[in-house]
Protein backbone atom coordinates (compact mmCIF):
# COMPACT_ATOMS: atom_id res chain seq x y z
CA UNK A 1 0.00 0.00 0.00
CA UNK A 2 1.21 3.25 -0.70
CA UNK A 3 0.04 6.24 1.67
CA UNK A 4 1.43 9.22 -0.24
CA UNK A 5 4.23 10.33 -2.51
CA UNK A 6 6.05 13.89 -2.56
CA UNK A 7 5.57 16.30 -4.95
CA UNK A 8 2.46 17.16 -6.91
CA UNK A 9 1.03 13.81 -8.39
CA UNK A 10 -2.52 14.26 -10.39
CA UNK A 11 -4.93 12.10 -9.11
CA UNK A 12 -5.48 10.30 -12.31
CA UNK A 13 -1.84 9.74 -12.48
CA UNK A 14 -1.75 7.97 -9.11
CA UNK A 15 -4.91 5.97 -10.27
CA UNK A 16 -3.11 4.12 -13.45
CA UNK A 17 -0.62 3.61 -10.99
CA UNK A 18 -2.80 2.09 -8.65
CA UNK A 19 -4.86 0.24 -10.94
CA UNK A 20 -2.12 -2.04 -11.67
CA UNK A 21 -2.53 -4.20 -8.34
CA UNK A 22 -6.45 -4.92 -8.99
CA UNK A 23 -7.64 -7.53 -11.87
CA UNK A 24 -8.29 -6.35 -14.75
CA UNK A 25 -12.10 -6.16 -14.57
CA UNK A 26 -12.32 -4.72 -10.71
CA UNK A 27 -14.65 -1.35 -11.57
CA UNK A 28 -14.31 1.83 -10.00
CA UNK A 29 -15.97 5.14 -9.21
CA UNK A 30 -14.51 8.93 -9.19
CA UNK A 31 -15.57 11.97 -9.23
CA UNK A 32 -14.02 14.55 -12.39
CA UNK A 33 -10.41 14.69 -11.81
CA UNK A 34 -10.31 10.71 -13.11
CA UNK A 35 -12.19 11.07 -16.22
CA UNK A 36 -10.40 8.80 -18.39
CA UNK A 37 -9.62 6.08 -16.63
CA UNK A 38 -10.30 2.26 -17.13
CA UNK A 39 -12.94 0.54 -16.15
CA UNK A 40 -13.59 3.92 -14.10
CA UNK A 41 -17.34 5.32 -13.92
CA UNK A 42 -17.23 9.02 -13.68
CA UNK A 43 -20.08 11.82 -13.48
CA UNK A 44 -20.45 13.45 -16.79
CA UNK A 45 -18.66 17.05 -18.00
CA UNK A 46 -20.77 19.52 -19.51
CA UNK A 47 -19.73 19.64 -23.13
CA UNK A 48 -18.69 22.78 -24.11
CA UNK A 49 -21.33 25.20 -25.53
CA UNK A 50 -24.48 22.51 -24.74
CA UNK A 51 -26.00 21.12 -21.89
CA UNK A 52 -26.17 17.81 -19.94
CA UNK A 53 -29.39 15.66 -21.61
CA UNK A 54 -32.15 15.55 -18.34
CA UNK A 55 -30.69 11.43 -18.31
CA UNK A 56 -26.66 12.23 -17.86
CA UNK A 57 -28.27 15.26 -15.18
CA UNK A 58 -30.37 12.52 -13.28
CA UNK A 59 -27.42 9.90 -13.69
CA UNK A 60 -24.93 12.19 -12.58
CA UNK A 61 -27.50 13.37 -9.56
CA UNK A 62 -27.65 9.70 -8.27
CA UNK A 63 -24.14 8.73 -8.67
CA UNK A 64 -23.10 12.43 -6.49
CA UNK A 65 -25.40 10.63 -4.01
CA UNK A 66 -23.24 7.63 -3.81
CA UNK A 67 -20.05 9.59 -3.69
CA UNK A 68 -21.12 12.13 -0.86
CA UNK A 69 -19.91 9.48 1.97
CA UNK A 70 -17.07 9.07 0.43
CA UNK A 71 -16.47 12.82 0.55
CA UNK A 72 -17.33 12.81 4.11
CA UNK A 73 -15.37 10.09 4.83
CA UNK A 74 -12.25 12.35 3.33
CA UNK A 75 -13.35 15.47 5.15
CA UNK A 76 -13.07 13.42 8.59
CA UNK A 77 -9.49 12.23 7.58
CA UNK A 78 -8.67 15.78 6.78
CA UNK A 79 -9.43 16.79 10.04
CA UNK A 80 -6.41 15.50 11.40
CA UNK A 81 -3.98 18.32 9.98
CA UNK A 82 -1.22 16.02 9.36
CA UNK A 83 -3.17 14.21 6.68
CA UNK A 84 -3.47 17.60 4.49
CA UNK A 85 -0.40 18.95 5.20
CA UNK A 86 3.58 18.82 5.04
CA UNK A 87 5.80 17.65 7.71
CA UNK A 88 9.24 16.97 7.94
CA UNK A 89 8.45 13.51 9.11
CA UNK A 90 10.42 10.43 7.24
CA UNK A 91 8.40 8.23 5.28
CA UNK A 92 7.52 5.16 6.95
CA UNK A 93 6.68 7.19 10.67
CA UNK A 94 4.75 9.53 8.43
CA UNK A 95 3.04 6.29 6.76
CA UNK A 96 2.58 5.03 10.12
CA UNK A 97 0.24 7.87 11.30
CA UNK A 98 -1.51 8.55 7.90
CA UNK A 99 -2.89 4.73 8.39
CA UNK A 100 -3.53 5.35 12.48
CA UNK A 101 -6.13 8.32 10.84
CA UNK A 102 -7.62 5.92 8.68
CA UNK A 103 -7.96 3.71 11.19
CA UNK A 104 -9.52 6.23 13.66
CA UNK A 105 -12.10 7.57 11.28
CA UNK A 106 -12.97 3.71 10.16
CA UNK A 107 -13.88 3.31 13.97
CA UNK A 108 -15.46 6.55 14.09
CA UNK A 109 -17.76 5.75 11.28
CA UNK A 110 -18.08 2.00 12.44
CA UNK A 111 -16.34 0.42 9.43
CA UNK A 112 -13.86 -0.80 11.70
CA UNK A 113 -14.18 -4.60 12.44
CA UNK A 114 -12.20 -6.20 15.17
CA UNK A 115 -11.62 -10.00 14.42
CA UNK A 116 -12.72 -12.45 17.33
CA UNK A 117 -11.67 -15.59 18.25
């Protein structure tokens, strides 16, 4: 897993990256920025000088509707300053707490299972 890389990295960019560990038919959902992509559903632009038919509108209304936990879910990992911004931290310790977050806000939002025995 990788947690972050330094430098500006488009998202897309990180994506095709990414996308190399899943199979080759795993589907995804994003939002704009990874327009593009394979096997990657994505809301639809606004073509320049027309309009969105009243289907790609409704379509693009119900899959925003999907995607809004998500957002939240990013907001609440956000709130943790280090996740959003720079420290001189080395890479694994800075890995380290990055995945603590994520582990805090999966409890928080009860996505966290603990295995029993």
């Amino acid at each position: 897993m990788e947690v972050g890389e330094k430098g500006p990295t488009s998202d897309i960019s990180l994506f095709r990256k990414q996308q190399e560990k899943f199979e080759q038919n795993q589907k995804f959902e994003g939002d704009k920025a990874y327009q593009g992509g394979k096997n990657i559903k994505t809301p639809y632009k606004k073509p320049p000088n027309r309009e969105l038919t009243t289907q790609q509108k409704t379509e693009n209304k119900e899959f925003s509707s999907k995607r809004i936990f998500v957002e939240h879910v990013i907001r609440l990992v956000k709130i943790f300053q280090i996740a959003r911004q720079r420290f001189p931290l080395n890479s694994r310790t800075y890995e380290q707490i990055v995945l603590t977050i994520c582990g805090l806000v999966r409890l928080r939002i009860g996505a966290l299972v603990f295995p029993f025995s």
